[in-house]
PDB file of N, CA and C in Angstrom:
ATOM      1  N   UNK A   1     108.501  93.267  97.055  1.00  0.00           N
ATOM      2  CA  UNK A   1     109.842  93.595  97.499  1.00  0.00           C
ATOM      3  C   UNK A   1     109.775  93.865  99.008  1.00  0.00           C
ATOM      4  N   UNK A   2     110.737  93.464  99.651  1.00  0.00           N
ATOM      5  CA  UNK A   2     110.938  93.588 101.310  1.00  0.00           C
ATOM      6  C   UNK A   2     111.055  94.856 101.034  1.00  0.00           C
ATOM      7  N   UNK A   3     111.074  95.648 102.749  1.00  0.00           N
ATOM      8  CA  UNK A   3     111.152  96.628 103.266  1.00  0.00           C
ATOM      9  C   UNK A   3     112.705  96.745 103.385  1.00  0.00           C
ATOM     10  N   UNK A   4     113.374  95.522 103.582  1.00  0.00           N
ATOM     11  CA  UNK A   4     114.889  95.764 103.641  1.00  0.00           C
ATOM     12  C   UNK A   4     115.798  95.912 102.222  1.00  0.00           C
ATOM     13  N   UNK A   5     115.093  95.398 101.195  1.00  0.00           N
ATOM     14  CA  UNK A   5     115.420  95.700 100.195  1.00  0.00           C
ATOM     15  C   UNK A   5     115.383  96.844  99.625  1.00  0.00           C
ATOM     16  N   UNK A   6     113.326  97.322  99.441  1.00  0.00           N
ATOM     17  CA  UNK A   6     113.244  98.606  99.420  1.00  0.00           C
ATOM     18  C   UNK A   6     113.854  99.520  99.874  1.00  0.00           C
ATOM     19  N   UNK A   7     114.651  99.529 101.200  1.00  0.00           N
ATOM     20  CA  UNK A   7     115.553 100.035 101.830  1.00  0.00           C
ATOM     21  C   UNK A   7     116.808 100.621 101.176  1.00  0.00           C
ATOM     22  N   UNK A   8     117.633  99.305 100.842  1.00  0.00           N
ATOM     23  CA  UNK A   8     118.702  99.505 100.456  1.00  0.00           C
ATOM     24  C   UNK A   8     118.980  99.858  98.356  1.00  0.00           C
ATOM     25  N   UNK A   9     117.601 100.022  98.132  1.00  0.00           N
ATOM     26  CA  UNK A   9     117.301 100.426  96.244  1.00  0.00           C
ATOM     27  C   UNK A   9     117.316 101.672  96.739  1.00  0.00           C
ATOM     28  N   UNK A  10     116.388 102.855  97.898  1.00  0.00           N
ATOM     29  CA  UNK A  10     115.873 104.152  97.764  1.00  0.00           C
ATOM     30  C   UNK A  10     117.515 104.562  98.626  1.00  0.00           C
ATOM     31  N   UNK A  11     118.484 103.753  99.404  1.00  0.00           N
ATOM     32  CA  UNK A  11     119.865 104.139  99.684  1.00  0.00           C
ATOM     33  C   UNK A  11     120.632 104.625  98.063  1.00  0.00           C
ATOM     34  N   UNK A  12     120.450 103.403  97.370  1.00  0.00           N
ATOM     35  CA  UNK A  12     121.530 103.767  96.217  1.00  0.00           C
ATOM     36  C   UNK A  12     120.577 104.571  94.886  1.00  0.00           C
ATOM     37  N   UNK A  13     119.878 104.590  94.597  1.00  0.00           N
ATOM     38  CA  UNK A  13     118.979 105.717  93.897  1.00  0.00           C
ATOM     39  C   UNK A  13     119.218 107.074  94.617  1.00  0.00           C
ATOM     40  N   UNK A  14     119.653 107.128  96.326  1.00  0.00           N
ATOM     41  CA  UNK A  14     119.809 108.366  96.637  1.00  0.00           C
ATOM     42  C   UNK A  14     121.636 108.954  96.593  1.00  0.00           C
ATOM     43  N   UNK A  15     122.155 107.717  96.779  1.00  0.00           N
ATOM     44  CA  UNK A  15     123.772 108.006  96.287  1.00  0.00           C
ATOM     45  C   UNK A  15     123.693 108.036  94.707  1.00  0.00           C
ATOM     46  N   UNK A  16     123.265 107.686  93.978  1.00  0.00           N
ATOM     47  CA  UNK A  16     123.491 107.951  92.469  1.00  0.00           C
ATOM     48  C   UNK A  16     122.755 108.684  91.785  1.00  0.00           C
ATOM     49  N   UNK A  17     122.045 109.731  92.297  1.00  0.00           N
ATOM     50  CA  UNK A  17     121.164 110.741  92.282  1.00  0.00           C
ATOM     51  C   UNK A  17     122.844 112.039  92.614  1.00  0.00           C
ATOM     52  N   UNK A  18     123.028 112.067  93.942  1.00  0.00           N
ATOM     53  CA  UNK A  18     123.629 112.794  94.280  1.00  0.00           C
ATOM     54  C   UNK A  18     125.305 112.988  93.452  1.00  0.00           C
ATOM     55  N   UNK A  19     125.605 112.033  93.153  1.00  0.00           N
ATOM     56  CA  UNK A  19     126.831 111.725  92.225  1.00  0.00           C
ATOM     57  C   UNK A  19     126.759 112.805  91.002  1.00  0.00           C
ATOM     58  N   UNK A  20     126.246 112.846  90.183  1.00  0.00           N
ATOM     59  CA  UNK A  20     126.790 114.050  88.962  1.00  0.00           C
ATOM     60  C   UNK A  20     126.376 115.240  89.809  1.00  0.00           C
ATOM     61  N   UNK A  21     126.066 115.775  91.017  1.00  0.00           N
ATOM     62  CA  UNK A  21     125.824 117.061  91.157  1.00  0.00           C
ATOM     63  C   UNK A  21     127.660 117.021  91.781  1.00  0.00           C
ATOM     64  N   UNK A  22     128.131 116.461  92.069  1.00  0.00           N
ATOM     65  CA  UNK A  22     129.983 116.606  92.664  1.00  0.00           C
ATOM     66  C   UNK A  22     130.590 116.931  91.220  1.00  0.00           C
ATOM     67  N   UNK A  23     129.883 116.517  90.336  1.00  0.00           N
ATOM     68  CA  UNK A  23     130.868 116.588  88.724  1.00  0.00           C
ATOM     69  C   UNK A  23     130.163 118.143  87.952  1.00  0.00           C
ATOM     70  N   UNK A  24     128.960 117.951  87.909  1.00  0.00           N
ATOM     71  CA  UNK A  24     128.327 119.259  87.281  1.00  0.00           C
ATOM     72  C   UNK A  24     127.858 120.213  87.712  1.00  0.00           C
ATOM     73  N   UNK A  25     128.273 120.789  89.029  1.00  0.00           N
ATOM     74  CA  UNK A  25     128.125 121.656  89.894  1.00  0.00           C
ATOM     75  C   UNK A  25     129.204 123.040  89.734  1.00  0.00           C
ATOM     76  N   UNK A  26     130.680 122.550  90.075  1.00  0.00           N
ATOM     77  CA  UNK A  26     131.859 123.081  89.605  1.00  0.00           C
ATOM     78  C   UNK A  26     131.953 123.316  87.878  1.00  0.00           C
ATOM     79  N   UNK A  27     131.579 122.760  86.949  1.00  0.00           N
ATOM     80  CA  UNK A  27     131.700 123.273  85.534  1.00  0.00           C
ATOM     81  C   UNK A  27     130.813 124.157  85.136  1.00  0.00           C
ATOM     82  N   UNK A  28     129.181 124.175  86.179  1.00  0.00           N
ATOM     83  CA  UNK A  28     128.511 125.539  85.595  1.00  0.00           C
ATOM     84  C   UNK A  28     129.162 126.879  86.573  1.00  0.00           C
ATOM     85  N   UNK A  29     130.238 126.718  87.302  1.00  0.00           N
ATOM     86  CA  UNK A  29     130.224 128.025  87.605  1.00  0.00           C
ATOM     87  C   UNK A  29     130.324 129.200  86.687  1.00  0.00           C
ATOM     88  N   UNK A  30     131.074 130.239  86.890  1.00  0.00           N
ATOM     89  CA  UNK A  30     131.491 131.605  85.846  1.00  0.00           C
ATOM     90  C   UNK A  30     132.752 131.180  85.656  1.00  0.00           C
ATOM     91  N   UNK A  31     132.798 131.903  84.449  1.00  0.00           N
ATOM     92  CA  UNK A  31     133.978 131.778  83.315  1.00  0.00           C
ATOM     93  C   UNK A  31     134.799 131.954  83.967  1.00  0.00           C
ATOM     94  N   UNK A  32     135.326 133.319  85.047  1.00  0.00           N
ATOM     95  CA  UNK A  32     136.093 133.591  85.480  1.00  0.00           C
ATOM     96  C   UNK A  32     137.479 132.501  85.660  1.00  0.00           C
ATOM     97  N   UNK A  33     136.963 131.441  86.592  1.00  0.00           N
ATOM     98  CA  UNK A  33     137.709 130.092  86.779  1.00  0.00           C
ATOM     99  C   UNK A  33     138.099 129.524  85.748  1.00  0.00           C
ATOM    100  N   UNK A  34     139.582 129.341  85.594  1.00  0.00           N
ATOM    101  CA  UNK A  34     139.934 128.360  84.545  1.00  0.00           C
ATOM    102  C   UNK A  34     139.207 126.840  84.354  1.00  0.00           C
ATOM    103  N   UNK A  35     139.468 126.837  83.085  1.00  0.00           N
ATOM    104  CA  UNK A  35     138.433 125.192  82.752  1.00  0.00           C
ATOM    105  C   UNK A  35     139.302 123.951  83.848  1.00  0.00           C
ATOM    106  N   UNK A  36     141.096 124.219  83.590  1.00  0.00           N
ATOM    107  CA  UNK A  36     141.630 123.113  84.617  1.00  0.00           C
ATOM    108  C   UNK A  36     141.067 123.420  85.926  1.00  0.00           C
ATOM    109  N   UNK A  37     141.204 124.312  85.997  1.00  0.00           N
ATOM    110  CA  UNK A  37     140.818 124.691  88.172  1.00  0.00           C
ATOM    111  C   UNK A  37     139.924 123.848  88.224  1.00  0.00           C
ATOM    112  N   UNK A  38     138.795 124.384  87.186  1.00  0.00           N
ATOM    113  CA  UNK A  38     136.718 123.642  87.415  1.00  0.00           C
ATOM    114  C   UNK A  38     136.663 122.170  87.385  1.00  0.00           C
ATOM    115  N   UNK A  39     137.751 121.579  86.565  1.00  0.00           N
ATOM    116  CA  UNK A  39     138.472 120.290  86.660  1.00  0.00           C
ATOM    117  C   UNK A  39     138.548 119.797  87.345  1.00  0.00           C
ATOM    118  N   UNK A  40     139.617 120.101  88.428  1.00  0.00           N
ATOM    119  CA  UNK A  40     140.057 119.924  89.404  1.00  0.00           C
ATOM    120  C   UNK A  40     139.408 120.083  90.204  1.00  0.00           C
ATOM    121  N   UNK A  41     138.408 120.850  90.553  1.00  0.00           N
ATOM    122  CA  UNK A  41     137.566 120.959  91.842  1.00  0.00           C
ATOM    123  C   UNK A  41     136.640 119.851  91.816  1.00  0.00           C
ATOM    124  N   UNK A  42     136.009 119.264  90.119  1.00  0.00           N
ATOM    125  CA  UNK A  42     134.844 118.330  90.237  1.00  0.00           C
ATOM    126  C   UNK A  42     135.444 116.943  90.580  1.00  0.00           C
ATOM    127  N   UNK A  43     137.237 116.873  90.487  1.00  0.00           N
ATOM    128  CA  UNK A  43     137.854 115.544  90.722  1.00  0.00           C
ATOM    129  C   UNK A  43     137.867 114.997  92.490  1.00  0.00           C
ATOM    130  N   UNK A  44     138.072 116.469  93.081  1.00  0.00           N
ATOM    131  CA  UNK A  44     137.919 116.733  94.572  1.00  0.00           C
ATOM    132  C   UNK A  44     136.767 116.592  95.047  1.00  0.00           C
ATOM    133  N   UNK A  45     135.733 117.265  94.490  1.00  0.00           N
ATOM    134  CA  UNK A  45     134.328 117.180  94.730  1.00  0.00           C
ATOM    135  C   UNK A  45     134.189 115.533  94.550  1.00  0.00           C
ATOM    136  N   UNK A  46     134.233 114.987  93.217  1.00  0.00           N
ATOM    137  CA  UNK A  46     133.690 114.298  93.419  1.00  0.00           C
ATOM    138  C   UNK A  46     134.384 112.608  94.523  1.00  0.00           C
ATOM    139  N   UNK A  47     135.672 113.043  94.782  1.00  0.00           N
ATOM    140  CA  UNK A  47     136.009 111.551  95.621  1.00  0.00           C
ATOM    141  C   UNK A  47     135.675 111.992  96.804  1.00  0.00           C
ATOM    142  N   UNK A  48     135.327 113.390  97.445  1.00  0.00           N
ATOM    143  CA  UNK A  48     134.876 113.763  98.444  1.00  0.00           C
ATOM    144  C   UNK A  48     133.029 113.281  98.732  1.00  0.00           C
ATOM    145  N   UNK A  49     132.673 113.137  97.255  1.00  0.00           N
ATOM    146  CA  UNK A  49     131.275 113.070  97.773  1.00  0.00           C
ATOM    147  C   UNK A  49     131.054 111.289  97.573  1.00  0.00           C
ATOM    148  N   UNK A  50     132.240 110.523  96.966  1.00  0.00           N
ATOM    149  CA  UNK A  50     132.166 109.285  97.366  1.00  0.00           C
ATOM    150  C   UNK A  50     132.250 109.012  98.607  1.00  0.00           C
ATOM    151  N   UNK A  51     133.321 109.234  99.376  1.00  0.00           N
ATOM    152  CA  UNK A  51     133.296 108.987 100.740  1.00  0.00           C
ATOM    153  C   UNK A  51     132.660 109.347 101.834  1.00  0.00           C
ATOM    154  N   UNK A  52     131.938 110.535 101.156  1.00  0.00           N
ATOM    155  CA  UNK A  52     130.959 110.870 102.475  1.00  0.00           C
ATOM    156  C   UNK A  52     129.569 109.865 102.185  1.00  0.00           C
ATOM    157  N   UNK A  53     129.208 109.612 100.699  1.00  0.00           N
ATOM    158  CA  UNK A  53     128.439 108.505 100.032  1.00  0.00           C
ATOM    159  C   UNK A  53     128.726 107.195 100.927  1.00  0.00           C
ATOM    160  N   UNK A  54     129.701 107.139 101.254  1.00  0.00           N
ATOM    161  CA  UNK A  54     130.291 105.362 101.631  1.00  0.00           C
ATOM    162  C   UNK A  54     129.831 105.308 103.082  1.00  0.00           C
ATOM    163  N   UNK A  55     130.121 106.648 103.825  1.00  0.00           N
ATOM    164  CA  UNK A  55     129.547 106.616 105.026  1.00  0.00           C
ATOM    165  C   UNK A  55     127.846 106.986 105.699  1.00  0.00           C
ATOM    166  N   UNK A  56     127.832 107.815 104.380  1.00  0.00           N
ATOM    167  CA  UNK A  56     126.244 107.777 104.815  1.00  0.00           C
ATOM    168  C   UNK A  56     125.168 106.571 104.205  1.00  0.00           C
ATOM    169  N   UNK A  57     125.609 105.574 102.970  1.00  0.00           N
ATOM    170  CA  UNK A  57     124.806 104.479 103.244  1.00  0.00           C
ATOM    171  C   UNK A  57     124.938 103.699 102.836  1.00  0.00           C
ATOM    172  N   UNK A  58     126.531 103.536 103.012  1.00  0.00           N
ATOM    173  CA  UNK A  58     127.495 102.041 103.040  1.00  0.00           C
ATOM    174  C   UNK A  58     126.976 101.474 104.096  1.00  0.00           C
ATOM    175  N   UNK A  59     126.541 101.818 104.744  1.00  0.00           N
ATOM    176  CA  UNK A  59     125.930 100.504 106.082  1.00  0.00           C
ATOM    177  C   UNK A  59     124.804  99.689 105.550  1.00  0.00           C
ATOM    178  N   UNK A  60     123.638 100.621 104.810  1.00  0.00           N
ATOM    179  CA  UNK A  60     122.585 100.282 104.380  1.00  0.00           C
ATOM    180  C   UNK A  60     122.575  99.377 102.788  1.00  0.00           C
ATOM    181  N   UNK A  61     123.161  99.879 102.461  1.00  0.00           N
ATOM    182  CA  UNK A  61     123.369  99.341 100.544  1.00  0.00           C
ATOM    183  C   UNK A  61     124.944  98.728 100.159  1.00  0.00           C
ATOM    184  N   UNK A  62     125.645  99.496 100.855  1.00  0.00           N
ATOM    185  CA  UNK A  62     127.085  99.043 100.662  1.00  0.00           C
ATOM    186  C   UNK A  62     127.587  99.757  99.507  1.00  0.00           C
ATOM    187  N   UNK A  63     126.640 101.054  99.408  1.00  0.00           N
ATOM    188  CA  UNK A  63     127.298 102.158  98.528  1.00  0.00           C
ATOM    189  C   UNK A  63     127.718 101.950  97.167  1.00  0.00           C
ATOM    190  N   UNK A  64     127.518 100.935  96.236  1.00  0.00           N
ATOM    191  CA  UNK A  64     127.737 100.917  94.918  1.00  0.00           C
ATOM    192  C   UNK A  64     127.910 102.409  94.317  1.00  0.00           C
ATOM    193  N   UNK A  65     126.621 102.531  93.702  1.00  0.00           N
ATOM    194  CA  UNK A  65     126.534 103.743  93.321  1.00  0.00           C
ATOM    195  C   UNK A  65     126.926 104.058  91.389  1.00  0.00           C
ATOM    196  N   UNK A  66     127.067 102.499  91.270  1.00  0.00           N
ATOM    197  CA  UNK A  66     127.159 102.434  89.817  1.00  0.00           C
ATOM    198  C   UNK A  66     127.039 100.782  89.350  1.00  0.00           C
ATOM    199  N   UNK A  67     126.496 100.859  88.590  1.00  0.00           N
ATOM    200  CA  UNK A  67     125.823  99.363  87.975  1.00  0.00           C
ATOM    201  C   UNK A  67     127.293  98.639  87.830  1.00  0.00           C
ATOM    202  N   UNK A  68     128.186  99.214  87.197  1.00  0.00           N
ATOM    203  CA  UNK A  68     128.955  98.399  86.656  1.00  0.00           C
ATOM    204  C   UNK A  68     129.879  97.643  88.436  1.00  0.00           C
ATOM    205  N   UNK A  69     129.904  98.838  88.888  1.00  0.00           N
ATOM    206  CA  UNK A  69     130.499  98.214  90.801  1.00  0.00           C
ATOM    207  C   UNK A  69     129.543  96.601  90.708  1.00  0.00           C
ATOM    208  N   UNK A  70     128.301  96.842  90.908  1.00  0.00           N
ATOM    209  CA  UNK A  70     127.107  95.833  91.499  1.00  0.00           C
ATOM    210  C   UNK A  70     127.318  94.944  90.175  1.00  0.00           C
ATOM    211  N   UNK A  71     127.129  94.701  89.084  1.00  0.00           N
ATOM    212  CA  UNK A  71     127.999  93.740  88.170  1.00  0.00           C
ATOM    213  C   UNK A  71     128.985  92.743  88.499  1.00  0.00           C
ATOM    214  N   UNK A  72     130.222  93.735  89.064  1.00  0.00           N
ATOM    215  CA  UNK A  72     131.705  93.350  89.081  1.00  0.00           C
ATOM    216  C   UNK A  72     131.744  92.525  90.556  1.00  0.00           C
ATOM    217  N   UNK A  73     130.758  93.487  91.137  1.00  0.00           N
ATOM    218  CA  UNK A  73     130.642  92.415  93.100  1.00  0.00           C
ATOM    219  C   UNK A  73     129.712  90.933  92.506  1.00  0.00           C
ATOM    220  N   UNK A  74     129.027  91.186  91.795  1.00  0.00           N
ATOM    221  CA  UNK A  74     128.131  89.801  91.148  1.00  0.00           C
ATOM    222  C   UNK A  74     128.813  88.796  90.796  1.00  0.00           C
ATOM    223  N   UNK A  75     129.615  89.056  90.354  1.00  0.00           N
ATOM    224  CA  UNK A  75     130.648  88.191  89.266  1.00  0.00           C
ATOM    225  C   UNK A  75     131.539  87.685  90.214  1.00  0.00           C
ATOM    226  N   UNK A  76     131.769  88.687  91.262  1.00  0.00           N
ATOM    227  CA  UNK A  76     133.544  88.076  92.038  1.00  0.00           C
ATOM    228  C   UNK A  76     132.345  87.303  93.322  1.00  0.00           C
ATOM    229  N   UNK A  77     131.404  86.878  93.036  1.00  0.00           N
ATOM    230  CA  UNK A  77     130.452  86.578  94.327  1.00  0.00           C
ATOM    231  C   UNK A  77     130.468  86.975  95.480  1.00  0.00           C
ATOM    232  N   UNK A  78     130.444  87.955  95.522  1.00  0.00           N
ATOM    233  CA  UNK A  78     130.875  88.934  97.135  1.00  0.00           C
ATOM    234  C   UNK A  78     129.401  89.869  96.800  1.00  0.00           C
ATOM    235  N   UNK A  79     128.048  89.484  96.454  1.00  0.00           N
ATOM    236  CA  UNK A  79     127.028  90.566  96.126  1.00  0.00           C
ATOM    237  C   UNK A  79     126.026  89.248  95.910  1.00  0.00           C
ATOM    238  N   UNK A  80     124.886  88.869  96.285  1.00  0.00           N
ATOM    239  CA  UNK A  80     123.624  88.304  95.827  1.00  0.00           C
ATOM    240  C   UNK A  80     123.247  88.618  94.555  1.00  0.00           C
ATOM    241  N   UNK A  81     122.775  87.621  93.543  1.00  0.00           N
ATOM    242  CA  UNK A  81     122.589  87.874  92.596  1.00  0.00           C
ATOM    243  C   UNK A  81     121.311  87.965  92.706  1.00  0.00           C
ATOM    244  N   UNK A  82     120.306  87.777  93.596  1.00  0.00           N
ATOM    245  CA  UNK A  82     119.126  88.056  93.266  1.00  0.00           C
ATOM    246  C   UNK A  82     118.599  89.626  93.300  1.00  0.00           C
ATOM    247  N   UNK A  83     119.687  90.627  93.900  1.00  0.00           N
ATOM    248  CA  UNK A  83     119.613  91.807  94.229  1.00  0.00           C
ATOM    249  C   UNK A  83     120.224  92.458  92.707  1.00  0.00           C
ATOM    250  N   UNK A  84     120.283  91.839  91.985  1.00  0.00           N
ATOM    251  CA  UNK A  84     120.844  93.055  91.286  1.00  0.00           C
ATOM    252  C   UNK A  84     120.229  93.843  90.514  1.00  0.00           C
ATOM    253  N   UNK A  85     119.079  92.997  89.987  1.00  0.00           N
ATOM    254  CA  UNK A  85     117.894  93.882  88.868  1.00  0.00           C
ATOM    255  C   UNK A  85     117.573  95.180  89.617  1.00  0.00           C
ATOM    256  N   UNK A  86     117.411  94.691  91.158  1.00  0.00           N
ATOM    257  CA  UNK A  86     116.530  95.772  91.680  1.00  0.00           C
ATOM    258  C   UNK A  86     117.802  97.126  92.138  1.00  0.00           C
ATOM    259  N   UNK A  87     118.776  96.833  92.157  1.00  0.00           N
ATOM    260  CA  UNK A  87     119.870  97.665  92.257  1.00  0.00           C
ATOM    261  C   UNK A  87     120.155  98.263  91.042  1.00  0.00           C
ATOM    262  N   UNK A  88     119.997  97.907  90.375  1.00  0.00           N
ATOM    263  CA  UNK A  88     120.765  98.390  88.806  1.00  0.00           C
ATOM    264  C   UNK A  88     119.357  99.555  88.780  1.00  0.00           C
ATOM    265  N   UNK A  89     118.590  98.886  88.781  1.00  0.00           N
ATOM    266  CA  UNK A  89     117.273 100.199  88.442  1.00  0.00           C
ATOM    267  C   UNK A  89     116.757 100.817  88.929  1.00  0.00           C
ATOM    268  N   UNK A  90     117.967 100.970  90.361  1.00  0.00           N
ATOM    269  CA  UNK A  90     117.913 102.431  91.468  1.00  0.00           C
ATOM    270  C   UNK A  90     118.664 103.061  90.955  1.00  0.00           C
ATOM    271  N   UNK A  91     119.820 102.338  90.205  1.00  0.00           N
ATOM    272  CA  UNK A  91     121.181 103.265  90.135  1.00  0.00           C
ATOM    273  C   UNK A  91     120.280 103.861  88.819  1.00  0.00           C
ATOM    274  N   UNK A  92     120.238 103.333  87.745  1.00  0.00           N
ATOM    275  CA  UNK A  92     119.756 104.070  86.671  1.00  0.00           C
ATOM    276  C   UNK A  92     118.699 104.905  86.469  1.00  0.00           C
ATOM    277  N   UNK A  93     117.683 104.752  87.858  1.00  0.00           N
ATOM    278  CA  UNK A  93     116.507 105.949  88.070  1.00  0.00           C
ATOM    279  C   UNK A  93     117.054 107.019  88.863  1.00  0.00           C
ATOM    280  N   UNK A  94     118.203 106.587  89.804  1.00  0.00           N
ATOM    281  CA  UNK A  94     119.165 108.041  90.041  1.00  0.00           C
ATOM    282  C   UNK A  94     119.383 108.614  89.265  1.00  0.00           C
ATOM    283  N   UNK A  95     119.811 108.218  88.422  1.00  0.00           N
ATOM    284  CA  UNK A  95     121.031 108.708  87.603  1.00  0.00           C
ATOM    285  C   UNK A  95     120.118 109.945  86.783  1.00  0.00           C
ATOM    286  N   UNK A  96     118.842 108.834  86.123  1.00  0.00           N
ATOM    287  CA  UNK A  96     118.207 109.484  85.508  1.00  0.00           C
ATOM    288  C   UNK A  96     117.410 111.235  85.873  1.00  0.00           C
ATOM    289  N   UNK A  97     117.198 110.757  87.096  1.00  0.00           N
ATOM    290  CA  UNK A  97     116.102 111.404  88.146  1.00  0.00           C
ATOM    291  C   UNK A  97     117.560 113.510  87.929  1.00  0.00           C
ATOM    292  N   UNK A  98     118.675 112.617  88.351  1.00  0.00           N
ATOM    293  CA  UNK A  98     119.474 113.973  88.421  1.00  0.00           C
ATOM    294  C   UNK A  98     119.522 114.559  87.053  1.00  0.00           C
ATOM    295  N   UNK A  99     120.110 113.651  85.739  1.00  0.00           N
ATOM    296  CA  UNK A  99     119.791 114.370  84.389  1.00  0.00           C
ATOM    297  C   UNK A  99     118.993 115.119  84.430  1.00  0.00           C
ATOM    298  N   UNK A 100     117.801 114.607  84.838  1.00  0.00           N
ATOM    299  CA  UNK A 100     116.193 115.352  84.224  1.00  0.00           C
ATOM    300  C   UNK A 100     116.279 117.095  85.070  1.00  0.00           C
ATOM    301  N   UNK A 101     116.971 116.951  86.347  1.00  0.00           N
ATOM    302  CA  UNK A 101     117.326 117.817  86.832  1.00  0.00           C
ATOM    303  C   UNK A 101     118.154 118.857  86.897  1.00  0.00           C
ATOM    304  N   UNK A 102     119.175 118.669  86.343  1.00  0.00           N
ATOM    305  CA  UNK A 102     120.180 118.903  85.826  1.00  0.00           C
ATOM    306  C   UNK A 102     119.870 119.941  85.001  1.00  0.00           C
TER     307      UNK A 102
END
């Protein structure tokens, strides 16, 4: 694998790593907070942490950040298909990497 590739797999393994902490961050707080509020904050949180996602390495990867995005760019041919194995199994070792953390 290139260095520019490698590049742009350890970009989106690091945006889809960071993605459920915008969603499951706000629901472990204290009870105190209503369940809608905690709701509502992870809906904020999380289009907030897309766009800061888009700018910190949309230059580099072009920010997917979910298999089914890198799929759907495959299909409409606006994405290389030779990139996608290796994309899909950044996004899903993110993903994984935060569960385990979680």
């Amino acid at each position: 694998m290139s260095s520019d590739i490698a590049k742009k797999c350890v970009a989106e393994l690091i945006g889809t790593f960071w993605l459920p902490w915008a969603v499951a961050a706000p629901l472990s707080w204290p009870r105190p907070f209503p369940r809608s509020r905690r709701l509502a904050r992870c809906f904020v949180r999380l289009r907030a942490h897309v766009l800061t996602m888009a700018y910190a390495i949309g230059h580099i990867s072009g920010c997917h950040l979910n298999p089914a995005v890198t799929i759907g760019l495959t299909a409409g041919r606006r994405f290389p298909s030779n990139l996608i194995v290796p994309y899909i199994v950044a996004q899903v070792a993110g993903a994984i990497l935060a569960a385990a953390i979680l």
